[in-house]
PDB file of N, CA and C in Angstrom:
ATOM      1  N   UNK A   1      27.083  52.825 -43.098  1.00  0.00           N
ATOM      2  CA  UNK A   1      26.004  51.844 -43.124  1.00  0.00           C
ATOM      3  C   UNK A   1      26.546  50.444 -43.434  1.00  0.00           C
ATOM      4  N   UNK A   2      27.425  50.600 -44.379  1.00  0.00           N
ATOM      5  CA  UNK A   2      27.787  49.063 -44.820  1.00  0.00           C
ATOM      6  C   UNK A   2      28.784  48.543 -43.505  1.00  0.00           C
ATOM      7  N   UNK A   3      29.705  49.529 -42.883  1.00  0.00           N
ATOM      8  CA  UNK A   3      30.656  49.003 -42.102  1.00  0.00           C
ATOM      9  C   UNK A   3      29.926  48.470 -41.071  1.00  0.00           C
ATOM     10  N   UNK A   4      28.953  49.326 -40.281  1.00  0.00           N
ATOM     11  CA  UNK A   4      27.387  48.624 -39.379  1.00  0.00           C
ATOM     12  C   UNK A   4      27.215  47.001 -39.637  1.00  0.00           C
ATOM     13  N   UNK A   5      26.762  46.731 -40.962  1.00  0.00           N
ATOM     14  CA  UNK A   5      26.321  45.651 -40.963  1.00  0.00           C
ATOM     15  C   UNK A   5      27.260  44.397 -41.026  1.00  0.00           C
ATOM     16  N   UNK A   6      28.671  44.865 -41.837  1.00  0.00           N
ATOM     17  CA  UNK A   6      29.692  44.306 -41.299  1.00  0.00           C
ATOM     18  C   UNK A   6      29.889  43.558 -39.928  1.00  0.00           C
ATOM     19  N   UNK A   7      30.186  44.935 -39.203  1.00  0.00           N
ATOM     20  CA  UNK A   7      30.173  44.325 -37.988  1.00  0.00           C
ATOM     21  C   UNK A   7      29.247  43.467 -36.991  1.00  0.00           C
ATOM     22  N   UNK A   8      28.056  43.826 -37.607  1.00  0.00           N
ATOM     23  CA  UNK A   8      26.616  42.868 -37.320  1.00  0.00           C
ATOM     24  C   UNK A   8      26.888  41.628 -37.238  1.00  0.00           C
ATOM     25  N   UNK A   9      26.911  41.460 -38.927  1.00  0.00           N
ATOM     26  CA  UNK A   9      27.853  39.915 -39.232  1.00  0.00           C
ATOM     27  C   UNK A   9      28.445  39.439 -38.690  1.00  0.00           C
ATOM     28  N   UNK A  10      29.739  39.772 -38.515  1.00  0.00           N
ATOM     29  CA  UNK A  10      30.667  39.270 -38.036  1.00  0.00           C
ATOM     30  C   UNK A  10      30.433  39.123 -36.788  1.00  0.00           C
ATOM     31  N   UNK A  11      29.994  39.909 -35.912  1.00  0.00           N
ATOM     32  CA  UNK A  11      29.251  39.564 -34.420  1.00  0.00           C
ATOM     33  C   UNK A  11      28.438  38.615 -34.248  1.00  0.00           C
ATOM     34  N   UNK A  12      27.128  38.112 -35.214  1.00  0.00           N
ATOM     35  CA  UNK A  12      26.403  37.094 -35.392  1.00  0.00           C
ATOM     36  C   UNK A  12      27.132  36.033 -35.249  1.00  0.00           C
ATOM     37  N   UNK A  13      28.051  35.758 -36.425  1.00  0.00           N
ATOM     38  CA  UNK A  13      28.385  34.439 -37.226  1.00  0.00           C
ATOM     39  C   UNK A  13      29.640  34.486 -35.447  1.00  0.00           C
ATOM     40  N   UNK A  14      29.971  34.864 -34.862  1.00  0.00           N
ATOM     41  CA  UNK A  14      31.196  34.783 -33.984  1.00  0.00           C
ATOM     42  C   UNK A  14      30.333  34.015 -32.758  1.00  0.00           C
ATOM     43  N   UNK A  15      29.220  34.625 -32.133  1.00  0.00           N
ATOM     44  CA  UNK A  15      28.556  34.190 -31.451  1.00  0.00           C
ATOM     45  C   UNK A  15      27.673  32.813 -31.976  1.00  0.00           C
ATOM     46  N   UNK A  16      27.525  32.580 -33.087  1.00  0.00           N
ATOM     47  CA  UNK A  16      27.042  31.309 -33.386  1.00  0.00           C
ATOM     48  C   UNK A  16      27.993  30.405 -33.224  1.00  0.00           C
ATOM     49  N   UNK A  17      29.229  30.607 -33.615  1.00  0.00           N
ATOM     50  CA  UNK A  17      30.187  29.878 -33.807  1.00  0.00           C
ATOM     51  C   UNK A  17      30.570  29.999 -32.089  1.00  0.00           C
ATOM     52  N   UNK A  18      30.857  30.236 -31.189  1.00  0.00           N
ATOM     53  CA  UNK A  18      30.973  29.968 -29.591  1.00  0.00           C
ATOM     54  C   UNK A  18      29.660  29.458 -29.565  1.00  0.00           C
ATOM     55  N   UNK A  19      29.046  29.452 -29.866  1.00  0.00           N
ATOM     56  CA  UNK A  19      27.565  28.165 -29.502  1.00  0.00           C
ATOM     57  C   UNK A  19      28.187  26.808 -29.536  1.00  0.00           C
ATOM     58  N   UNK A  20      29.067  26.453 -30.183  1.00  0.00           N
ATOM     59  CA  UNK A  20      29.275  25.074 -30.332  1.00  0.00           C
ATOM     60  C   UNK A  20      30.350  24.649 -29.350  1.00  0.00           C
ATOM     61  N   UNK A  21      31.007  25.579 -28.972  1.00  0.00           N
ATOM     62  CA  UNK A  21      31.722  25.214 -27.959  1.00  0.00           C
ATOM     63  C   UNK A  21      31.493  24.590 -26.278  1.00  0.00           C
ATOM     64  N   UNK A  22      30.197  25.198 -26.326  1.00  0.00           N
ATOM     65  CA  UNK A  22      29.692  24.799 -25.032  1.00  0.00           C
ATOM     66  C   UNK A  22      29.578  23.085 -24.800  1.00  0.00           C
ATOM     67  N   UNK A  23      29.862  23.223 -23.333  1.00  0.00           N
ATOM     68  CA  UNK A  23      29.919  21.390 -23.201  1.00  0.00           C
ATOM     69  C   UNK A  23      27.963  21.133 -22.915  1.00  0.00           C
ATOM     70  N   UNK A  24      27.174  20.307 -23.807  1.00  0.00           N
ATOM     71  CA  UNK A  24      26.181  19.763 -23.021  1.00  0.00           C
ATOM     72  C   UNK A  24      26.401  18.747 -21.345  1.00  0.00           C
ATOM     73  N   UNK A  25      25.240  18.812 -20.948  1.00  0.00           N
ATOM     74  CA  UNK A  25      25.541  18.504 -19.783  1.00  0.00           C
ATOM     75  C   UNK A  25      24.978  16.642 -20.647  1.00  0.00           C
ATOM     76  N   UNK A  26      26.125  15.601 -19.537  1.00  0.00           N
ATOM     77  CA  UNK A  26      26.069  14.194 -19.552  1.00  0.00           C
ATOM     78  C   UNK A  26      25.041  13.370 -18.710  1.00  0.00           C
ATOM     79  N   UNK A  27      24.097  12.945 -18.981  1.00  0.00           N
ATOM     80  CA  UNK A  27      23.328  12.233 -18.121  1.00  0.00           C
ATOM     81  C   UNK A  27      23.547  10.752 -18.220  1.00  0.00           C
ATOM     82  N   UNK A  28      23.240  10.051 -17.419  1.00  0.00           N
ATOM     83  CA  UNK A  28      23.388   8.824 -17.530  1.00  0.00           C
ATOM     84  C   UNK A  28      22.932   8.089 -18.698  1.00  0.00           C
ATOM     85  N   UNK A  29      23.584   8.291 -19.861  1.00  0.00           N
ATOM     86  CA  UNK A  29      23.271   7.423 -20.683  1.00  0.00           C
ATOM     87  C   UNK A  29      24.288   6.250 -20.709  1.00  0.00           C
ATOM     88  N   UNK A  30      23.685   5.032 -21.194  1.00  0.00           N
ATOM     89  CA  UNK A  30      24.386   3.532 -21.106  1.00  0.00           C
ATOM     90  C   UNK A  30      23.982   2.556 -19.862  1.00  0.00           C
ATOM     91  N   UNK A  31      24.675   1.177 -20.281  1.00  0.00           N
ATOM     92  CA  UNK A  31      24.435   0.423 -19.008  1.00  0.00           C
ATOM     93  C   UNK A  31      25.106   0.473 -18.081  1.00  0.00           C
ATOM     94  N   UNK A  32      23.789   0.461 -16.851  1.00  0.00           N
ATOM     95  CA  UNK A  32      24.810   0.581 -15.722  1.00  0.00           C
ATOM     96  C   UNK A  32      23.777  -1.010 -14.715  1.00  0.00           C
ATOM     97  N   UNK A  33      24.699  -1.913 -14.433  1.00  0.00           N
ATOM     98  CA  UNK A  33      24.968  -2.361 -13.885  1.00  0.00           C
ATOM     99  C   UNK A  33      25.256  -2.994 -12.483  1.00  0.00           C
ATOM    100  N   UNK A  34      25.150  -3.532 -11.387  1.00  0.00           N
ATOM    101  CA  UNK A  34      25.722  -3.728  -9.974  1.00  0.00           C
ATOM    102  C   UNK A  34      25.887  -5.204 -10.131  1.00  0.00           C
ATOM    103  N   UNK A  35      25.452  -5.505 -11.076  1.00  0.00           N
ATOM    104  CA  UNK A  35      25.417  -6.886 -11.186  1.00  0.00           C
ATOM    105  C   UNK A  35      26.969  -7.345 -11.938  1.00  0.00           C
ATOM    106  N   UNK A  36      27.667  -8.231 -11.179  1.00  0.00           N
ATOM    107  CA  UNK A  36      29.002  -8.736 -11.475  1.00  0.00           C
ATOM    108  C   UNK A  36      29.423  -8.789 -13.195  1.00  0.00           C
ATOM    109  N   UNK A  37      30.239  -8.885 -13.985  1.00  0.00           N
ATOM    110  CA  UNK A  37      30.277  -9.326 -15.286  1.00  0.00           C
ATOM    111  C   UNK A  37      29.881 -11.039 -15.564  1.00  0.00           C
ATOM    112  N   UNK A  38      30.362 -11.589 -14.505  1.00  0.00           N
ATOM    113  CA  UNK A  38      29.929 -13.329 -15.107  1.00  0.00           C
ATOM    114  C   UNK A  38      28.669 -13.703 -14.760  1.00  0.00           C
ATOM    115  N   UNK A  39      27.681 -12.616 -14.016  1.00  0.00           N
ATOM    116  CA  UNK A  39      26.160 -13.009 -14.177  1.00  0.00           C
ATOM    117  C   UNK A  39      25.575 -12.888 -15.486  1.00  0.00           C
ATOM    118  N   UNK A  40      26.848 -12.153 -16.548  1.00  0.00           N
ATOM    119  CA  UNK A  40      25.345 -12.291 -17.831  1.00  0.00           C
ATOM    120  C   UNK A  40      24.862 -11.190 -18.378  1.00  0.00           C
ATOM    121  N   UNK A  41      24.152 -11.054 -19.398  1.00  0.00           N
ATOM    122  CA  UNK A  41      23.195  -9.918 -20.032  1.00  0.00           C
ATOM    123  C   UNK A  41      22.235 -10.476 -20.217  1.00  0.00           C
ATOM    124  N   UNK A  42      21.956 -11.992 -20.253  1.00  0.00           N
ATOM    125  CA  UNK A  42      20.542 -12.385 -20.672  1.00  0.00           C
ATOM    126  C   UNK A  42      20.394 -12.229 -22.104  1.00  0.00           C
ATOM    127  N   UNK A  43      21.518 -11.896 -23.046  1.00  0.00           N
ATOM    128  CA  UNK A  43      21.393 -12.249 -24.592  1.00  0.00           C
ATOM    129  C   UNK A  43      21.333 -13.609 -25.073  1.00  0.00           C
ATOM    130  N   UNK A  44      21.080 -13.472 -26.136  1.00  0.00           N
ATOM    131  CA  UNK A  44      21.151 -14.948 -26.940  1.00  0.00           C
ATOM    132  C   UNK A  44      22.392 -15.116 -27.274  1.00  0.00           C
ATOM    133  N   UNK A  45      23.137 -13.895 -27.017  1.00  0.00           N
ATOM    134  CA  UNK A  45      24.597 -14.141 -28.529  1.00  0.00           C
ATOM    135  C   UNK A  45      25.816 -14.230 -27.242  1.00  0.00           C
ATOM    136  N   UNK A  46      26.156 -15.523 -26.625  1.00  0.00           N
ATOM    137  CA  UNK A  46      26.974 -15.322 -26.011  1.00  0.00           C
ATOM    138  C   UNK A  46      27.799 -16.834 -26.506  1.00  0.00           C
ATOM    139  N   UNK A  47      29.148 -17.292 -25.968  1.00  0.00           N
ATOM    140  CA  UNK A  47      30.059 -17.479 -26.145  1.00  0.00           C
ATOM    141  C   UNK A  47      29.820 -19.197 -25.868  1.00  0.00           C
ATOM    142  N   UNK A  48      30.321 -19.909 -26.732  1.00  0.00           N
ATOM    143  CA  UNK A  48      29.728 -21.214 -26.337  1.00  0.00           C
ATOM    144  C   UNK A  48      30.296 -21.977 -24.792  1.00  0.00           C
ATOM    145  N   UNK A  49      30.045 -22.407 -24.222  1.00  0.00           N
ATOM    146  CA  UNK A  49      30.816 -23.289 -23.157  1.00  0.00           C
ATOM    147  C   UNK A  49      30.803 -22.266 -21.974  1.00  0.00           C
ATOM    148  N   UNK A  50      30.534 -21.121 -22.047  1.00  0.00           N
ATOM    149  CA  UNK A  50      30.595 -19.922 -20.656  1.00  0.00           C
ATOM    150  C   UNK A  50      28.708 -20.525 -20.383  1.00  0.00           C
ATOM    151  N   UNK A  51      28.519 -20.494 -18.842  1.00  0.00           N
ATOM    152  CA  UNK A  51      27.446 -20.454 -18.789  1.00  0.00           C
ATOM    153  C   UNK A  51      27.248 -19.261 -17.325  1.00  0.00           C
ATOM    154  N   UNK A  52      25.656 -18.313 -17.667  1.00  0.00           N
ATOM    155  CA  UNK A  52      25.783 -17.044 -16.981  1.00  0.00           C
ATOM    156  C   UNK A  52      25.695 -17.195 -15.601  1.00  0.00           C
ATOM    157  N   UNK A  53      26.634 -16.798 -14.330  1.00  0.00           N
ATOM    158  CA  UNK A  53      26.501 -16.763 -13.352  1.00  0.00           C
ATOM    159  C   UNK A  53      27.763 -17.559 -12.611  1.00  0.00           C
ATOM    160  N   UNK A  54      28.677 -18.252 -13.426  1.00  0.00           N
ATOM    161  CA  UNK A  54      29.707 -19.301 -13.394  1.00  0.00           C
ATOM    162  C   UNK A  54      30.689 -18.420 -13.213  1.00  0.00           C
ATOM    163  N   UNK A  55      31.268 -17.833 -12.159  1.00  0.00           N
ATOM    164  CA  UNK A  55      32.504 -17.549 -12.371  1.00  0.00           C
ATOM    165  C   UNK A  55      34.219 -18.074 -13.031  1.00  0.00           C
ATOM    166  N   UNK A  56      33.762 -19.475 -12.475  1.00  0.00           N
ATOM    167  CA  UNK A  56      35.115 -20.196 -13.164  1.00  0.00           C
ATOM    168  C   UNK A  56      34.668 -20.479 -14.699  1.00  0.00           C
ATOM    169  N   UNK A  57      33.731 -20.276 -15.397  1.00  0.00           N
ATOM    170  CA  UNK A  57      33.792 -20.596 -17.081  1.00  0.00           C
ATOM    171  C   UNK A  57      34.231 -19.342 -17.202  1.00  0.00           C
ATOM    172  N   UNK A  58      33.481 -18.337 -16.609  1.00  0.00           N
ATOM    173  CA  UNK A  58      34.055 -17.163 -17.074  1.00  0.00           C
ATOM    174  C   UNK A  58      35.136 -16.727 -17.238  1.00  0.00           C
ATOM    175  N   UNK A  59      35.598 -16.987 -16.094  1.00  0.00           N
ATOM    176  CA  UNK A  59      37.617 -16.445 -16.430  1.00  0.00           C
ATOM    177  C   UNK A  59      38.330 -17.710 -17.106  1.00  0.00           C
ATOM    178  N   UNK A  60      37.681 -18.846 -17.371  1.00  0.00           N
ATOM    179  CA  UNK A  60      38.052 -19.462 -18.359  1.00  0.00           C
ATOM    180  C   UNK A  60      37.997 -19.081 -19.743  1.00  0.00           C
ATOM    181  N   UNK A  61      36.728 -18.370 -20.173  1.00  0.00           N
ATOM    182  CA  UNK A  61      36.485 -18.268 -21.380  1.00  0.00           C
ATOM    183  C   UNK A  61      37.746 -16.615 -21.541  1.00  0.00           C
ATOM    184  N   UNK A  62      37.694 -15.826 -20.541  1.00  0.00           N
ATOM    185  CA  UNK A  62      38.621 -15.042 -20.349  1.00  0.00           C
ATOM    186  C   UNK A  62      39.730 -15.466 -21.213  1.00  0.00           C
ATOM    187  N   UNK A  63      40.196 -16.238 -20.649  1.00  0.00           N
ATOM    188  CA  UNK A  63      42.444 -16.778 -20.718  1.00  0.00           C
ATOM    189  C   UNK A  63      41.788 -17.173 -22.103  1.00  0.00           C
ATOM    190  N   UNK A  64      40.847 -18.039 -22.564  1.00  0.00           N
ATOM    191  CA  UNK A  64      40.902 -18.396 -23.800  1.00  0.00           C
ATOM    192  C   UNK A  64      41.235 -17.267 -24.500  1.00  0.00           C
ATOM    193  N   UNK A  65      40.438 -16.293 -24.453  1.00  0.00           N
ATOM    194  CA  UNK A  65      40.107 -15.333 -25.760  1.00  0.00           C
ATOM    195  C   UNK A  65      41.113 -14.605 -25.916  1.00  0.00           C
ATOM    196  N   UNK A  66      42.364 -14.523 -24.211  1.00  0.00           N
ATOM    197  CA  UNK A  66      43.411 -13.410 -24.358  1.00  0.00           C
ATOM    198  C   UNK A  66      44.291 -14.876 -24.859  1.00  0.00           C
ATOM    199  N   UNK A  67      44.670 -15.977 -25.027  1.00  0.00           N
ATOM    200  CA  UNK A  67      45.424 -16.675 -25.319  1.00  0.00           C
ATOM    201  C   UNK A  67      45.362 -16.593 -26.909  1.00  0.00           C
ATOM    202  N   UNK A  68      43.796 -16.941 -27.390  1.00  0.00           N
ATOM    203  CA  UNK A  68      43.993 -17.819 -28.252  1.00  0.00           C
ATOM    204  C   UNK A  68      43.036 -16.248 -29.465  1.00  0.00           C
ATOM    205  N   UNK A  69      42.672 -15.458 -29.124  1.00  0.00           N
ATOM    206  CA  UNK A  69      41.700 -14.770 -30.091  1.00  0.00           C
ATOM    207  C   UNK A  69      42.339 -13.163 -30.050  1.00  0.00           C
ATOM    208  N   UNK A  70      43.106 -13.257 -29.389  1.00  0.00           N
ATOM    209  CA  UNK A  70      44.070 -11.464 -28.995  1.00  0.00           C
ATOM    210  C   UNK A  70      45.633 -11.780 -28.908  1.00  0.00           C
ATOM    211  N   UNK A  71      45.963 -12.445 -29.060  1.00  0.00           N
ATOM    212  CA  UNK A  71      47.448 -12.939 -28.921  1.00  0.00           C
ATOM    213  C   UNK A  71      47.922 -13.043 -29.852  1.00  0.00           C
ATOM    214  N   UNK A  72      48.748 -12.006 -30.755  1.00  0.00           N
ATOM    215  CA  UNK A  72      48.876 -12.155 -32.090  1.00  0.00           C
ATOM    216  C   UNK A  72      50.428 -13.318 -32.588  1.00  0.00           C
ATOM    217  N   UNK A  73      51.011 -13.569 -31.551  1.00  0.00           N
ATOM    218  CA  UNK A  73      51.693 -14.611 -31.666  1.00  0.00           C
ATOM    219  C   UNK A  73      51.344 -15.858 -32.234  1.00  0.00           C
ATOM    220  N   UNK A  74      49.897 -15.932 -31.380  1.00  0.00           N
ATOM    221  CA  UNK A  74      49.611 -17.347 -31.788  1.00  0.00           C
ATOM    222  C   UNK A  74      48.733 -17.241 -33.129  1.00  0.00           C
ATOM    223  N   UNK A  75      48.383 -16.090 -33.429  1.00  0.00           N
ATOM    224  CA  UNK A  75      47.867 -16.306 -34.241  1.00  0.00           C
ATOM    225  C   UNK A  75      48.431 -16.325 -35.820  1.00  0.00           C
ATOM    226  N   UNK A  76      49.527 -15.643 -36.106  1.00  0.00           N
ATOM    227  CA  UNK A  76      50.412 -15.593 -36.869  1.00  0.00           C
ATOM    228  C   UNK A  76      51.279 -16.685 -36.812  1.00  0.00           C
ATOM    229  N   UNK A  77      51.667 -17.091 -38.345  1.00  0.00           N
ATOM    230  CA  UNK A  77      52.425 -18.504 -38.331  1.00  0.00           C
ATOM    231  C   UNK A  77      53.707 -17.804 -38.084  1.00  0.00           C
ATOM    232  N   UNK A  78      54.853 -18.988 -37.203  1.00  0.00           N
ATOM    233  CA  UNK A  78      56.259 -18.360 -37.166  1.00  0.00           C
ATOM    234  C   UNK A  78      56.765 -18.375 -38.482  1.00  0.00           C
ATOM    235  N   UNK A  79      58.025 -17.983 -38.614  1.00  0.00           N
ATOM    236  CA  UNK A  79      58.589 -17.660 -39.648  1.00  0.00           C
ATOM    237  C   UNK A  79      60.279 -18.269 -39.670  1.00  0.00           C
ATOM    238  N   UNK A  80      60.046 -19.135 -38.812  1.00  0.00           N
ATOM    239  CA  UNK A  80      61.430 -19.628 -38.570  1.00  0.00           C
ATOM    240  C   UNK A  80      61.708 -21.456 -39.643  1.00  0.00           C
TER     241      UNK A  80
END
């Protein structure tokens, strides 16, 4: 009787535990888009001097941010 329920157990808790393994299925969650990146989101919180729909501010404001805000060269004083 006890070895029965043993194995009950352990059959339960095994099959609960492969429950989690399963992949849910992905639906389109997030933005999706057709509209170019330099048309914009229509937020308030955007970048001063880019204006939406401008391609050339845009890849301006681009080179800025990889020059001057990701470039850890410049951002670190030399040491020489």
């Amino acid at each position: 009787m006890m070895k029965r329920l043993h194995l009950i157990l352990a059959t339960a808790f095994a099959l609960t535990a492969l429950t989690a393994c399963g992949e849910h299925p992905q639906t389109g969650a997030g933005i999706r888009s057709d509209a170019a990146p330099y048309a914009g989101t229509g937020s308030n919180f955007m970048q001063s001097g880019w204006t939406a729909g401008d391609k050339t501010s845009w890849e301006a404001q681009l080179k800025a941010r990889q020059q001057y805000g990701q470039n850890e060269y410049t951002r670190t004083p030399s040491s020489k």
